[in-house]
Structures are given as structure tokens and as C-alpha cells.
Protein backbone atom coordinates (compact mmCIF):
# COMPACT_ATOMS: atom_id res chain seq x y z
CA UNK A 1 -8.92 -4.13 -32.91
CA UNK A 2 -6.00 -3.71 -30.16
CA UNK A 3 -7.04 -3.00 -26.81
CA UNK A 4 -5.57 -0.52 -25.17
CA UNK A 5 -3.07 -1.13 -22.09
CA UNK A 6 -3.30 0.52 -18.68
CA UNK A 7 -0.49 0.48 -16.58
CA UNK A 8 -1.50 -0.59 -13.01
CA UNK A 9 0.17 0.48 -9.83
CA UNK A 10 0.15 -0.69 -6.06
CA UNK A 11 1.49 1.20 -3.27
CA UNK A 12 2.23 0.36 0.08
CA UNK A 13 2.53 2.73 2.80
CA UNK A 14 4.77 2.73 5.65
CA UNK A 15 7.58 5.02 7.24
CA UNK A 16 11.07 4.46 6.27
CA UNK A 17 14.05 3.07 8.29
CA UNK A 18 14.65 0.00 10.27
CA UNK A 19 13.24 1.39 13.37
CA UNK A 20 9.53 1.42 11.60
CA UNK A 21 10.01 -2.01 9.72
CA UNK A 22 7.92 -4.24 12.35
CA UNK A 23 5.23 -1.22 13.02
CA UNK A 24 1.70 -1.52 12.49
CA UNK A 25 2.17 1.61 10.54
CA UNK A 26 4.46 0.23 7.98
CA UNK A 27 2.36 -2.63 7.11
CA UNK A 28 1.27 -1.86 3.44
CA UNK A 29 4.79 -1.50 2.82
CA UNK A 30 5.83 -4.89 4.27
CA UNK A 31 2.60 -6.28 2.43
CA UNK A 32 4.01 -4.92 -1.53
CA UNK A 33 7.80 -6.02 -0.57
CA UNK A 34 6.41 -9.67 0.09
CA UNK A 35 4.19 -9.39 -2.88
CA UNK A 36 6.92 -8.48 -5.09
CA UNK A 37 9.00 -11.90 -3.25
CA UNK A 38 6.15 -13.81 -4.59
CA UNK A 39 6.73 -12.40 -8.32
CA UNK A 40 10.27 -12.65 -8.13
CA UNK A 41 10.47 -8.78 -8.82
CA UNK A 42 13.36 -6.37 -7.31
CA UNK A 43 12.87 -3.11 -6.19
CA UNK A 44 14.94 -0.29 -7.41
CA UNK A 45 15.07 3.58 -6.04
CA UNK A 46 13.94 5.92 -8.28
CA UNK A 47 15.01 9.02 -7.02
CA UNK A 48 12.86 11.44 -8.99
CA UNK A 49 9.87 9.25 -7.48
CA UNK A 50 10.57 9.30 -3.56
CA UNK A 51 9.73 5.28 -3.86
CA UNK A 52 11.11 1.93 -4.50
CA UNK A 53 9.40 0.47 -8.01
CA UNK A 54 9.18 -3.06 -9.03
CA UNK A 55 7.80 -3.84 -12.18
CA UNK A 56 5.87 -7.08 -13.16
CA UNK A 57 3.92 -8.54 -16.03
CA UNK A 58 1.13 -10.51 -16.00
CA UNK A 59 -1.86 -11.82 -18.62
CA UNK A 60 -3.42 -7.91 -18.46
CA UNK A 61 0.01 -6.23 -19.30
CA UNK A 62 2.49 -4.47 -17.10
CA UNK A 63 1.94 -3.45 -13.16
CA UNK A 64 4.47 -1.71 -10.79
CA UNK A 65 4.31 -2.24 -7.17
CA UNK A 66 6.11 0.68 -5.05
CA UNK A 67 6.95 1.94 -1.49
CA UNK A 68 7.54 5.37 -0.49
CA UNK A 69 11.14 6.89 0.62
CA UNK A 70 9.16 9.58 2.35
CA UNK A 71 7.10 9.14 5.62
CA UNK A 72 3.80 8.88 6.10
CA UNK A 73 2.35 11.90 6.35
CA UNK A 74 3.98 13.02 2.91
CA UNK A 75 3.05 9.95 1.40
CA UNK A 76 1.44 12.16 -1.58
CA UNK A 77 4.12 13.95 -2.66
CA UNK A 78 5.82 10.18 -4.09
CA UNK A 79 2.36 9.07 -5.23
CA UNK A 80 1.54 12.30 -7.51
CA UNK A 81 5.17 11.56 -9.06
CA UNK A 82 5.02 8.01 -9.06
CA UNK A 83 1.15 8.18 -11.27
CA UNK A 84 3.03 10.51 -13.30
CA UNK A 85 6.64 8.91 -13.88
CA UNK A 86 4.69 5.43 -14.95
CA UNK A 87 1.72 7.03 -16.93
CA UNK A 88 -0.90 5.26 -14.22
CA UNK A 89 -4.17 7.06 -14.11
CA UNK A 90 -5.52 7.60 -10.57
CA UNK A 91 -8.26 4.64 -11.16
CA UNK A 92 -5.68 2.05 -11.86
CA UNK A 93 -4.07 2.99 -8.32
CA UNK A 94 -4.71 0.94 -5.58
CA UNK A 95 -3.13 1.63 -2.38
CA UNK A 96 -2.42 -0.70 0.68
CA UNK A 97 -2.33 0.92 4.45
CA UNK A 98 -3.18 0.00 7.80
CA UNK A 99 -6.24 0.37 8.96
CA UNK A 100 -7.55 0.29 12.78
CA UNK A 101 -10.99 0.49 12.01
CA UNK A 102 -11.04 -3.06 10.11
CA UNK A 103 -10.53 -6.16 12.56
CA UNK A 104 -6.87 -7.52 13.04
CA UNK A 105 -6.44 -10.25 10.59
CA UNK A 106 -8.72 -9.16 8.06
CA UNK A 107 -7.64 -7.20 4.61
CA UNK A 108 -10.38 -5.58 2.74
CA UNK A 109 -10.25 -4.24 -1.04
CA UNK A 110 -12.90 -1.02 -1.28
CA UNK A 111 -13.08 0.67 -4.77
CA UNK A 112 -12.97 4.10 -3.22
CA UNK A 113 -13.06 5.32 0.08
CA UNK A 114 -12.48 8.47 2.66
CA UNK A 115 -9.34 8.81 4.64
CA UNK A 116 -10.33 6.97 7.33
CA UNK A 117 -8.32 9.18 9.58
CA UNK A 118 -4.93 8.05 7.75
CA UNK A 119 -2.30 10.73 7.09
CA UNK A 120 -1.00 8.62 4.25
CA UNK A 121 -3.77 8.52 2.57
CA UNK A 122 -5.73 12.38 3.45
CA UNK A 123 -1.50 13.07 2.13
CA UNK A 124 -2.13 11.10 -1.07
CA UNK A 125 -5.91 11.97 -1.74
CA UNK A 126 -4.59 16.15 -1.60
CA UNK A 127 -1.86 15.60 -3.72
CA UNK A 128 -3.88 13.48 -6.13
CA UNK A 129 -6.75 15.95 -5.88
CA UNK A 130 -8.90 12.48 -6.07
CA UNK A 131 -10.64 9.88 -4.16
CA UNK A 132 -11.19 7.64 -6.64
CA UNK A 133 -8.37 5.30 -6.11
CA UNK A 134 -8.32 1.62 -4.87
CA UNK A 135 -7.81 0.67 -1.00
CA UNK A 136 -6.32 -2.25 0.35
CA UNK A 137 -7.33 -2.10 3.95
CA UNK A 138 -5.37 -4.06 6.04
CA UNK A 139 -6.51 -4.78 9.70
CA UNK A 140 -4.34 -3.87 12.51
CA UNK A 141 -7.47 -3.89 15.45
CA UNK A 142 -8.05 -0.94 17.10
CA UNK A 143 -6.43 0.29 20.25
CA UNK A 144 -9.59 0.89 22.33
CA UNK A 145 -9.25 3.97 24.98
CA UNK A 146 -5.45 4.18 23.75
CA UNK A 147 -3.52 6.45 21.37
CA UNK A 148 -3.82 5.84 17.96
CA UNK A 149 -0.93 7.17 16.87
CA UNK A 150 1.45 5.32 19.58
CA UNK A 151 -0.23 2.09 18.90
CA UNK A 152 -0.11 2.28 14.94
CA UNK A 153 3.93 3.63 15.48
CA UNK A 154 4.15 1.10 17.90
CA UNK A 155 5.55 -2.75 16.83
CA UNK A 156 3.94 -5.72 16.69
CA UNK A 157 3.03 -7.91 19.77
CA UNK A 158 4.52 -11.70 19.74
CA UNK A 159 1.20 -13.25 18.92
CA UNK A 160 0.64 -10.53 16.43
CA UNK A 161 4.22 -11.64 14.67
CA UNK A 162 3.45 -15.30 14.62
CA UNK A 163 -0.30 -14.42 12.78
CA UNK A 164 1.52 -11.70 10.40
CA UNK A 165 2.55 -14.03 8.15
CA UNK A 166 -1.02 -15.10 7.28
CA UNK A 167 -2.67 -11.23 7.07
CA UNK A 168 0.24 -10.69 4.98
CA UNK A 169 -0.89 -13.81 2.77
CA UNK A 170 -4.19 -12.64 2.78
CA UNK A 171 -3.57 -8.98 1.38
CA UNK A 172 -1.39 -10.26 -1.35
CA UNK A 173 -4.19 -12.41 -2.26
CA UNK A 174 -6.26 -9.29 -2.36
CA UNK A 175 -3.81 -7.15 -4.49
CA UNK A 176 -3.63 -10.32 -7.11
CA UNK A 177 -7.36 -10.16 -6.93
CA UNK A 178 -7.40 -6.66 -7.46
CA UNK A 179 -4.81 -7.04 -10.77
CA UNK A 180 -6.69 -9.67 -12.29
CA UNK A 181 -10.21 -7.20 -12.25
CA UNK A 182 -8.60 -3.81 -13.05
């Protein structure tokens, strides 16, 4: 009997431009691009999309990984097209984001989840008319009595850059995690 394939798709949000790169903000994005380093895979625009799509294979079939051309807060409009341009239903989806609510460091993978107060993904759950998508959490602490928007648009601290490169490990694990069970 053949088994049917599923296409499988991870997206990481950020904001585009060089000025957002090293943001808290942008972190899912940085998380896929250094996933897709690790695979050897190259991104390439797809217009009709609003992302950058890399495509890999592994023992369960095909996966894309992709970023969004659009910002944040419109983050929906390129996911609805990208589930649609690559034939991904909206349970093989898992998205990776900044979170302030998990502890700086830590990465998290929750089947399903609420917005958490994230534009990106209240943006992607309206346009997807669905909750029931994958999260990646990925820890950026919490900015106590501060504003959350400065301090997620605002970029990393020195002792924040020299950890990054382990949280970023650490939520790549998580996405190949997340591959190998879908």
C-alpha cells in the first residue's frame, strides 16, 4: 500500500531589512535561515508567496522552510499563500517566533497554542482561520515593567549575542524534532 506524503512547512517570523536582523523580534527568522545552513538548502524569493522558500528532503519526504518578505504584523497574508503555493495543510505548519513569556534561552515546541500576544502569529491564525498549527517558541525573557514592543524591536544585548548561538542550536534541534514526528 503507498503511504501518502504530506508536505511539511516551517516558518520563521521576523521583520525584514538589515536594521531588524539582530532584533529579538526577528528571531524565528534567524532560527529557519541557520536551519536551512545546517541542510545545505538556499533560499529563493518567491514573489507570489511574500517569503523566501528552501526546500529539503529528508527520510519522511519533502519539507520547505520559509521567511516572510512582509513584516510582522502581516505575517498572515505570506503564510495563507505560502500553505497554499506548496499544498501544506495547516497541521503540517509549524511556526517559529519569539516569545517573551518563555525564559531567555529556552525554545519550546507546543502542538497548538493562542497568540500569546504576538502580531505575527494573531496575523497568521486570522488569515489561516486556524489555531491548529505547530509553535516553536523561542525565549527572548521578558522585559519586566518595560515596553514590550521596544524591547522585542529592540537588538540583542552583548551577553545575549555571545548565548544566541546556543538558543539558536537549541530551536533547530526542536524544528528537526518536530520533522521527524509530523
Amino acid at each position: 500500500m503507498h503511504e501518502e506524503v504530506l508536505n511539511r512547512l516551517v516558518i520563521g517570523l521576523g521583520n525584514p531589512g538589515k536594521e531588524y536582523e539582530w532584533t529579538r523580534h526577528s528571531i524565528g527568522m534567524k532560527v529557519v535561515k541557520a536551519y536551512a545552513d545546517t541542510c545545505a538548502l538556499k533560499f529563493h524569493s518567491e514573489r507570489g508567496c511574500l517569503a523566501y522558500i528552501a526546500k529539503g528532503e529528508d527520510a519522511k519526504g519533502q519539507f520547505f522552510l520559509a521567511y516572510p518578505t512582509t513584516f510582522m504584523n502581516e505575517s498572515g497574508r505570506a503564510g495563507e499563500r505560502l500553505l497554499r503555493f506548496l499544498n501544506v495543510d495547516v497541521q503540517n505548519l509549524l511556526v517559529a517566533f519569539d516569545d517573551i513569556e518563555t525564559k531567555w534561552g529556552e525554545a519550546k515546541n507546543v502542538a497548538t497554542g493562542g497568540t500569546r500576544g504576538h502580531n505575527g502569529v494573531r496575523s497568521l491564525q486570522a488569515h489561516l482561520q486556524a489555531k491548529e498549527f505547530s509553535q516553536l517558541r523561542i525565549g527572548v525573557g521578558h522585559p519586566g515593567a518595560g515596553d514590550v514592543a521596544e524591547y522585542v524591536l529592540d537588538r540583542f544585548s552583548a551577553e545575549e549575542i555571545e548565548e544566541l548561538p546556543l538558543l539558536v542550536q537549541h530551536s533547530i534541534d526542536k524544528i528537526k524534532a518536530w520533522l521527524v514526528e509530523e
